[in-house]
PDB file of N, CA and C in Angstrom:
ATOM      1  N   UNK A   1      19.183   7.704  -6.020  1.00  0.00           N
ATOM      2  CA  UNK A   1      19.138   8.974  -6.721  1.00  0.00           C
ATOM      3  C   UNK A   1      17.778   9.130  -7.405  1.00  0.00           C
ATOM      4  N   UNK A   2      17.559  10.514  -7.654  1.00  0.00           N
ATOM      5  CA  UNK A   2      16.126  10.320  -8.220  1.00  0.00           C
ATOM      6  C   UNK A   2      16.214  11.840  -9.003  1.00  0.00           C
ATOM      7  N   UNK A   3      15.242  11.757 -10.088  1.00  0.00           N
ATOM      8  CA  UNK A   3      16.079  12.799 -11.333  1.00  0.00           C
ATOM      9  C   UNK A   3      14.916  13.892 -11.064  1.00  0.00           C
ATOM     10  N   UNK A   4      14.752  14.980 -10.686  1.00  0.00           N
ATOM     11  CA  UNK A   4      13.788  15.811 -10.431  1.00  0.00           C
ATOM     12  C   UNK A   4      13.660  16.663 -11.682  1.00  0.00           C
ATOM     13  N   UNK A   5      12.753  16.804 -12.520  1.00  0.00           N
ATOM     14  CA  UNK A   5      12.198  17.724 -13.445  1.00  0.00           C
ATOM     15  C   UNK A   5      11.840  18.723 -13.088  1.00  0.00           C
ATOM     16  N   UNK A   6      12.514  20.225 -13.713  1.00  0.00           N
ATOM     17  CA  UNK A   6      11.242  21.228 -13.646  1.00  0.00           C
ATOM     18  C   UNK A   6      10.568  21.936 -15.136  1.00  0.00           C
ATOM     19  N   UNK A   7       9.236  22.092 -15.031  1.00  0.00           N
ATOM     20  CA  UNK A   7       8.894  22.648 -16.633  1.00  0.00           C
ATOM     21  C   UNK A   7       8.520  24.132 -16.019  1.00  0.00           C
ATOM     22  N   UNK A   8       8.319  25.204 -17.311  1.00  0.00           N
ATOM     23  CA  UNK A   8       8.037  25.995 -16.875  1.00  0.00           C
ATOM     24  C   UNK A   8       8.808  27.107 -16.426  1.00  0.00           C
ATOM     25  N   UNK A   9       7.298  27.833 -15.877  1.00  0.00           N
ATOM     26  CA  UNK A   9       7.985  29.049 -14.146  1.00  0.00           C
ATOM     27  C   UNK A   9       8.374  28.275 -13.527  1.00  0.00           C
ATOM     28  N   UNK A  10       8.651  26.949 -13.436  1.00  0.00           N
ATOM     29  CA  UNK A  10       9.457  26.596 -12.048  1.00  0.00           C
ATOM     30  C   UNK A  10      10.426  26.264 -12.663  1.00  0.00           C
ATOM     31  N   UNK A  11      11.083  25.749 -13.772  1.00  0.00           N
ATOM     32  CA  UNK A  11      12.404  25.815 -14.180  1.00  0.00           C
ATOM     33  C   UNK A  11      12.823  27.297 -14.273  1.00  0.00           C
ATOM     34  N   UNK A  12      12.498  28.222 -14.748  1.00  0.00           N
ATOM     35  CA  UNK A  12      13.133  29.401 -14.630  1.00  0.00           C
ATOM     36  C   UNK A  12      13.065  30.376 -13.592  1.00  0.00           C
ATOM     37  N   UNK A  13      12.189  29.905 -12.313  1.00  0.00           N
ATOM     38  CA  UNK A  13      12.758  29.954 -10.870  1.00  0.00           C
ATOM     39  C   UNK A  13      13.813  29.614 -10.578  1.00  0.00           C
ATOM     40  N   UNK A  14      13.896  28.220 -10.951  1.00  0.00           N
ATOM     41  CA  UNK A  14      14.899  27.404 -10.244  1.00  0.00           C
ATOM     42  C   UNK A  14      16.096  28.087 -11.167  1.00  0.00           C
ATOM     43  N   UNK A  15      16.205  27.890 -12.130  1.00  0.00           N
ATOM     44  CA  UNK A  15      17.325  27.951 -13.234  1.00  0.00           C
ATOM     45  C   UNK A  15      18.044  26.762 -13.900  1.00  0.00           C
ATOM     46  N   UNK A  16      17.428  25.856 -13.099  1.00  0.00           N
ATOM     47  CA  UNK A  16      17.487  24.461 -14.465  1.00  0.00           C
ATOM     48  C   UNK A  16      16.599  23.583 -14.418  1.00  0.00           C
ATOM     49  N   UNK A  17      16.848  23.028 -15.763  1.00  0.00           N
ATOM     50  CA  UNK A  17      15.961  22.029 -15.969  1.00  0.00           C
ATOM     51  C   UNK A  17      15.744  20.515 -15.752  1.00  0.00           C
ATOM     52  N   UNK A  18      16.181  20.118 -14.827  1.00  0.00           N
ATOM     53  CA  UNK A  18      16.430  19.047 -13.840  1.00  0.00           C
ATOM     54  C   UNK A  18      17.932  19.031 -13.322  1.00  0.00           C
ATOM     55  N   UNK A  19      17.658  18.122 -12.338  1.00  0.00           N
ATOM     56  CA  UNK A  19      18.847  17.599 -11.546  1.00  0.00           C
ATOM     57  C   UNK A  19      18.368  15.970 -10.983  1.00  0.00           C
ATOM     58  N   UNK A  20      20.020  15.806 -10.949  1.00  0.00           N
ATOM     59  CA  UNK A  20      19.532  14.269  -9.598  1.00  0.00           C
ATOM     60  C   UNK A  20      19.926  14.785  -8.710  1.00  0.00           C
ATOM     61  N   UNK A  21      19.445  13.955  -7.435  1.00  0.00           N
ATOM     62  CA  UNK A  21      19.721  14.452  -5.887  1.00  0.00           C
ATOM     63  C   UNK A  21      19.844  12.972  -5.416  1.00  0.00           C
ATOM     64  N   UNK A  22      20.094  13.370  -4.028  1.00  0.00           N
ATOM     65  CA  UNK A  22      20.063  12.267  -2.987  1.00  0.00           C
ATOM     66  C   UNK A  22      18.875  12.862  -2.013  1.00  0.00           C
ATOM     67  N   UNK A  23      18.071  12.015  -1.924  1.00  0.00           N
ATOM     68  CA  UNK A  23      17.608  12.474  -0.339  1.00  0.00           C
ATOM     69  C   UNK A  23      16.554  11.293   0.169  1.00  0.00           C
ATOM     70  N   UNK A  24      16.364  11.958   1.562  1.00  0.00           N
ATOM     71  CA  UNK A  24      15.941  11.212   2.163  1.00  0.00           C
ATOM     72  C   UNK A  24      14.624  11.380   2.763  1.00  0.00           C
ATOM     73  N   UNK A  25      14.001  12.058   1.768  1.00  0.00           N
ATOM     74  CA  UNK A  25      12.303  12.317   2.038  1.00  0.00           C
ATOM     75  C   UNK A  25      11.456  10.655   1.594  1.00  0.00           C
ATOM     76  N   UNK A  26      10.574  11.074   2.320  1.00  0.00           N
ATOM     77  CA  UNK A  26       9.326   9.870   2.424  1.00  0.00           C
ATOM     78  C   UNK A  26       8.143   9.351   1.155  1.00  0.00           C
ATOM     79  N   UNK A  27       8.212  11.231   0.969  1.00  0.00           N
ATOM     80  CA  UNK A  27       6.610  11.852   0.203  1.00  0.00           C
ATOM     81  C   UNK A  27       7.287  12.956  -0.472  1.00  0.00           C
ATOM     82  N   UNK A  28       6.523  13.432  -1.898  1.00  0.00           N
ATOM     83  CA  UNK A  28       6.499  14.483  -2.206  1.00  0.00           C
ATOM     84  C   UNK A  28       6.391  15.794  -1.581  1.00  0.00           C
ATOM     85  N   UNK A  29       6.175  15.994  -0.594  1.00  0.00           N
ATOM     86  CA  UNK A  29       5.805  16.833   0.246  1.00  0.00           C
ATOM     87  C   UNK A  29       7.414  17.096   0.922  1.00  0.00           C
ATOM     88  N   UNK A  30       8.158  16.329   1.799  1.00  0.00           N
ATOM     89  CA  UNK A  30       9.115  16.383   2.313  1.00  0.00           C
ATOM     90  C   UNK A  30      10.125  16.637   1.432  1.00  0.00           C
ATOM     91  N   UNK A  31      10.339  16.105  -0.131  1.00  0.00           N
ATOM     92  CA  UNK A  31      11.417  16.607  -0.749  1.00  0.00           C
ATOM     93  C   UNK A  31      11.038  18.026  -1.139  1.00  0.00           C
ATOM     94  N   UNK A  32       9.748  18.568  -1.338  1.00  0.00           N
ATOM     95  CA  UNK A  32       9.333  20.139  -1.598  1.00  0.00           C
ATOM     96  C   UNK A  32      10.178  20.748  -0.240  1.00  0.00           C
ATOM     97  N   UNK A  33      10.082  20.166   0.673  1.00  0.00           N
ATOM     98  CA  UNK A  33      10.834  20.955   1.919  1.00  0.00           C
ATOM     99  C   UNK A  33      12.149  20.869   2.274  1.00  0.00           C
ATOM    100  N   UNK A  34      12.767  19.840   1.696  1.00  0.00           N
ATOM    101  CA  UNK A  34      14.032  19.813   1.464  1.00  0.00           C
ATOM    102  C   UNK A  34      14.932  20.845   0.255  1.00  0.00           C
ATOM    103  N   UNK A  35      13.847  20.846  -0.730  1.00  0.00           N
ATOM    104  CA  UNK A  35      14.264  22.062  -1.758  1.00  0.00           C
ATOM    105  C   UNK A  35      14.151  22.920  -1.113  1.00  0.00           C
ATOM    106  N   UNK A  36      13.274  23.209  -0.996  1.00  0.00           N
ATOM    107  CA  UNK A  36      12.830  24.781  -0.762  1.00  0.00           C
ATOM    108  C   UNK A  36      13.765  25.419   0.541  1.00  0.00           C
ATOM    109  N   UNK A  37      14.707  24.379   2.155  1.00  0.00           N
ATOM    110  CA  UNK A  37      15.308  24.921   2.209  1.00  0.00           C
ATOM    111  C   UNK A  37      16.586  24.948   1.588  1.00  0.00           C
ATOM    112  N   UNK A  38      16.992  24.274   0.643  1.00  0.00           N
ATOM    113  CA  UNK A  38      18.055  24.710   0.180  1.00  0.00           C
ATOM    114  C   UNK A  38      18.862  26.309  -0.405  1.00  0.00           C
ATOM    115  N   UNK A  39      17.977  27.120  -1.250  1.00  0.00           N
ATOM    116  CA  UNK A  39      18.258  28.335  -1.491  1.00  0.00           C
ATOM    117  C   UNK A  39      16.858  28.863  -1.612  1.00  0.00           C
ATOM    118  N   UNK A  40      16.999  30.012  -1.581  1.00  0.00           N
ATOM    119  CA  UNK A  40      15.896  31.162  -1.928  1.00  0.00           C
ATOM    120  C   UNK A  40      15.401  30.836  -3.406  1.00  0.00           C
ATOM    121  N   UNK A  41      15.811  30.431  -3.940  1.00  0.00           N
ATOM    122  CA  UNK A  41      14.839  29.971  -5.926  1.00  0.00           C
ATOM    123  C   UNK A  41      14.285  28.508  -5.859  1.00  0.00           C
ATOM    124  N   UNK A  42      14.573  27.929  -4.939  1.00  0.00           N
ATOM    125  CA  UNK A  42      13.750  26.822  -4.941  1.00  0.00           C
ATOM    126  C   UNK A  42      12.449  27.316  -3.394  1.00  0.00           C
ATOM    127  N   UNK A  43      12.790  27.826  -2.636  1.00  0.00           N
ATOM    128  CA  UNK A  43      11.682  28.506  -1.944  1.00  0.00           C
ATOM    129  C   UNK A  43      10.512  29.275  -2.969  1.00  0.00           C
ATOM    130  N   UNK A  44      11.143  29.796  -3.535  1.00  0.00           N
ATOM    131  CA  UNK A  44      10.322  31.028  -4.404  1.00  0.00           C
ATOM    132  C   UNK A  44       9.141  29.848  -5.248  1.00  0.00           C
ATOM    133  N   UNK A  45       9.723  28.969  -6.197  1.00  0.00           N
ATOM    134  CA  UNK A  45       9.442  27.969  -6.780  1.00  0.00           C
ATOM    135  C   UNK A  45       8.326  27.424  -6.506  1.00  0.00           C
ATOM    136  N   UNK A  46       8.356  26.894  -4.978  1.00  0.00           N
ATOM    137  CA  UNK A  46       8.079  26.043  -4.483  1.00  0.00           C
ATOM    138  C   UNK A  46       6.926  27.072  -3.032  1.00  0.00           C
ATOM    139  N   UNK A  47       6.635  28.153  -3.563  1.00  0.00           N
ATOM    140  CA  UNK A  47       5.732  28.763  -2.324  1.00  0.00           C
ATOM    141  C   UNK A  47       4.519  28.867  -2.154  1.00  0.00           C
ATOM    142  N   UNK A  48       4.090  28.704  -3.372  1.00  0.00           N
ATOM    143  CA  UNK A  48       2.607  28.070  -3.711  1.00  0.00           C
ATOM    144  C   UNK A  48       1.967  26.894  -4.143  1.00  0.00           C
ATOM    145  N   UNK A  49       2.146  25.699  -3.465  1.00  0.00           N
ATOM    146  CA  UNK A  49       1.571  24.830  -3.943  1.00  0.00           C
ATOM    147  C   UNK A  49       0.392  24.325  -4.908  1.00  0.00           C
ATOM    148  N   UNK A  50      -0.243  25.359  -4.586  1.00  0.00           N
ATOM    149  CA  UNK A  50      -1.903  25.511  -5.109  1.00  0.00           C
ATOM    150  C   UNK A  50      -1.457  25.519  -6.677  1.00  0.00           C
ATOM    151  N   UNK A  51      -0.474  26.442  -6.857  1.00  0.00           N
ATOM    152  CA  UNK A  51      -0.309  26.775  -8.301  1.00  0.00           C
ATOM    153  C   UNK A  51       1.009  25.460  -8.964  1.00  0.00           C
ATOM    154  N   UNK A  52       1.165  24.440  -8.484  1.00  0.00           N
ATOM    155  CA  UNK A  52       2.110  23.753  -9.002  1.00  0.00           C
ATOM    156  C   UNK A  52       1.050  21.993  -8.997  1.00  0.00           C
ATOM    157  N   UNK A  53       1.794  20.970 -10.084  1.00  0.00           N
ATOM    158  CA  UNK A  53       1.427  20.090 -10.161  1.00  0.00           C
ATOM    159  C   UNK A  53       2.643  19.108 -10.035  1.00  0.00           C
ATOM    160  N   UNK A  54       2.825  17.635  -9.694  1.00  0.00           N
ATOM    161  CA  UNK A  54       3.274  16.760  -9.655  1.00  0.00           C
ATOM    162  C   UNK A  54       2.814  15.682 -10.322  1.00  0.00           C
ATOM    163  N   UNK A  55       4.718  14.949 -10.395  1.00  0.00           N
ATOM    164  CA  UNK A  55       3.949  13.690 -11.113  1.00  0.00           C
ATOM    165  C   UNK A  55       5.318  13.085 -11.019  1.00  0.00           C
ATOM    166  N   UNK A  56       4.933  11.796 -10.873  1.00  0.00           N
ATOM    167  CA  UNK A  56       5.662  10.718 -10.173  1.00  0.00           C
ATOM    168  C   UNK A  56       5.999   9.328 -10.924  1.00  0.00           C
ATOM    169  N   UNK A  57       7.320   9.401 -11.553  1.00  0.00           N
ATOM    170  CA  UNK A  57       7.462   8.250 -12.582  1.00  0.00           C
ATOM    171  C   UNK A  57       6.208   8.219 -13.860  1.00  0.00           C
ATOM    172  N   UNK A  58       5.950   9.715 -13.923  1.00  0.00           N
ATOM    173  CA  UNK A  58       5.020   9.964 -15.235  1.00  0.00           C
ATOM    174  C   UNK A  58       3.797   9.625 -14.893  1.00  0.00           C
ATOM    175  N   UNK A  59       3.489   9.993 -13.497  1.00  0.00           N
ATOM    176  CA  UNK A  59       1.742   9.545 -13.028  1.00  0.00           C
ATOM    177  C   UNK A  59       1.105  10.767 -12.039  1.00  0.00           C
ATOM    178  N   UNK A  60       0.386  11.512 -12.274  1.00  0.00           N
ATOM    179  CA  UNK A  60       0.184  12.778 -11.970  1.00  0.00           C
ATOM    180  C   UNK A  60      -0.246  11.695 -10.308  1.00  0.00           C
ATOM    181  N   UNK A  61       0.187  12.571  -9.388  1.00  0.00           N
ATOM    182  CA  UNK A  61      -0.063  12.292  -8.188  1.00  0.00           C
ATOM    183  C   UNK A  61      -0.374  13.418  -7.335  1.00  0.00           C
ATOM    184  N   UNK A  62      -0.459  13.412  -5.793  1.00  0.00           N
ATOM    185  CA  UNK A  62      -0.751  14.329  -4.552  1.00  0.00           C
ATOM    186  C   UNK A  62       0.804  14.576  -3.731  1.00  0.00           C
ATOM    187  N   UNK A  63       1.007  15.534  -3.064  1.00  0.00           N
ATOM    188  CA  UNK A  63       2.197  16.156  -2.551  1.00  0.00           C
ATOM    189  C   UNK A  63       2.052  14.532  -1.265  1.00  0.00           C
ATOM    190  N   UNK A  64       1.183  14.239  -1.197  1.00  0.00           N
ATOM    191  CA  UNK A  64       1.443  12.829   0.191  1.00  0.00           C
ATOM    192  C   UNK A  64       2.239  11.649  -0.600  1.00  0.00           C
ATOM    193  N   UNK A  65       2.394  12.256  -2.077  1.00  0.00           N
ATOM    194  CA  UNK A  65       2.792  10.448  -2.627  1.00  0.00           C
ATOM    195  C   UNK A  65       3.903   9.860  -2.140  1.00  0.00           C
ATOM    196  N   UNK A  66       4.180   8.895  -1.736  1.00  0.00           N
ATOM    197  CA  UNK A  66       5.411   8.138  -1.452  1.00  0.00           C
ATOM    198  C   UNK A  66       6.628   7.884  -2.675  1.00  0.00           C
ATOM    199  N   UNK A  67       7.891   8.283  -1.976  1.00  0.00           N
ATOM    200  CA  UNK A  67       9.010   8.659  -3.138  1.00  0.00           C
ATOM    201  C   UNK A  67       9.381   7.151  -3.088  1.00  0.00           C
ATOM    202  N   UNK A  68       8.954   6.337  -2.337  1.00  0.00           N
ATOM    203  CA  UNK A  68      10.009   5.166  -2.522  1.00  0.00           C
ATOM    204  C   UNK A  68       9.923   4.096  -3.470  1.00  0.00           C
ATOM    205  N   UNK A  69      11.011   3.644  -4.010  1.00  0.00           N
ATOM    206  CA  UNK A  69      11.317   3.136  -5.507  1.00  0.00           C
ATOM    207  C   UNK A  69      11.126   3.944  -6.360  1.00  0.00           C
ATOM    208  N   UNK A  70      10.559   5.384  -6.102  1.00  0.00           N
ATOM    209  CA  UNK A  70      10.700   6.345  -7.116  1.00  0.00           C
ATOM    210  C   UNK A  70      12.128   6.454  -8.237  1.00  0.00           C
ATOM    211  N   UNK A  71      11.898   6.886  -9.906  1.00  0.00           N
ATOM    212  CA  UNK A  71      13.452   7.417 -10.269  1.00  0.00           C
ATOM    213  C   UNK A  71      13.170   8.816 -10.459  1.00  0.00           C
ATOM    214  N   UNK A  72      11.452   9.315 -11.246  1.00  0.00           N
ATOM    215  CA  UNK A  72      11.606  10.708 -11.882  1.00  0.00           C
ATOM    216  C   UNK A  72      10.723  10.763 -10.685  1.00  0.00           C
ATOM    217  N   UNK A  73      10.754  12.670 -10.337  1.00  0.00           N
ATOM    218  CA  UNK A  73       9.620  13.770 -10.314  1.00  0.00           C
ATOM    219  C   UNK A  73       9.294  15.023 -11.453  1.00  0.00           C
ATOM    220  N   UNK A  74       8.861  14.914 -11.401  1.00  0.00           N
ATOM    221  CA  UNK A  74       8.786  15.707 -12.393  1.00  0.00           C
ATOM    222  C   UNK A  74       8.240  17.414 -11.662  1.00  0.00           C
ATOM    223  N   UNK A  75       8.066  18.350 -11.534  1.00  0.00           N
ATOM    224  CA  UNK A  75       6.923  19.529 -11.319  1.00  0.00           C
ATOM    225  C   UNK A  75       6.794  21.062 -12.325  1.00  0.00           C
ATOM    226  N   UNK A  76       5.414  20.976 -11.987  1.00  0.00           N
ATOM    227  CA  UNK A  76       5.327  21.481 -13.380  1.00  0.00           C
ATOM    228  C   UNK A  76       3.668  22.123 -13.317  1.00  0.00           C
ATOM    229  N   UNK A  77       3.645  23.719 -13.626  1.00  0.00           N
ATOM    230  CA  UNK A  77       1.920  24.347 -13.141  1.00  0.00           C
ATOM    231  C   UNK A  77       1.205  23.414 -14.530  1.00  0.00           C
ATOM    232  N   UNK A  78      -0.370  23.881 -13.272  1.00  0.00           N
ATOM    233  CA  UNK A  78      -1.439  22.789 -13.978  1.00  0.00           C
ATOM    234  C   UNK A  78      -1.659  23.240 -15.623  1.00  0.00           C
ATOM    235  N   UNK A  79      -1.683  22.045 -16.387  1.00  0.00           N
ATOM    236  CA  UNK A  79      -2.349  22.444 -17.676  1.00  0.00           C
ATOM    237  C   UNK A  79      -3.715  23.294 -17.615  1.00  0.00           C
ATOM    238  N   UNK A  80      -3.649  23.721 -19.077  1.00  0.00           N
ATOM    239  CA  UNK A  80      -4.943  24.447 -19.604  1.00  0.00           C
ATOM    240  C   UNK A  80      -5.284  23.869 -20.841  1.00  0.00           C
ATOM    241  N   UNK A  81      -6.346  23.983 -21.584  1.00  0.00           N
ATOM    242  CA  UNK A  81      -7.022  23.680 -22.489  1.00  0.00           C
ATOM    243  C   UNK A  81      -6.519  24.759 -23.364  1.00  0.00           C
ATOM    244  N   UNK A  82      -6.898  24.313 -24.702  1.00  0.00           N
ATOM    245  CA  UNK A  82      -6.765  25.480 -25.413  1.00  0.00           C
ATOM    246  C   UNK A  82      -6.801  24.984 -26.710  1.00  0.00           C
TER     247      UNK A  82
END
């Protein structure tokens, strides 16, 4: 199981603020595609990559990262300064 975070526009895409799942993706990349087909708010969520960030057991990473021994994801758009 692995506990997926969302902050943000992508929690209130989605409409919550984490879940656990099961799955059987490789990489960050493959569980984005496993969401996204699940319903239309995790598509929506999940349609711009450019505008979203990851991070992996609390370690900002790339959509290629490897999920395995993973527990959190977290996703969440890029910080700003301020």
């Amino acid at each position: 199981m692995i506990n997926v975070l969302y902050f943000a526009w992508v929690r209130e895409r989605i409409g919550l603020p984490r879940e656990e799942i099961e799955t059987n993706a490789q990489t960050v990349r493959e569980l984005i595609a496993e969401l996204s087909a699940r319903e239309e708010r995790y598509a929506a969520a999940f349609e711009d990559l450019e505008s979203l960030r990851v991070a992996v057991d609390q370690e900002l990473v790339d959509f290629d990262a490897s999920l395995s021994g993973v527990r959190e994801v977290a996703f969440f758009p890029p910080m700003t300064g301020g």
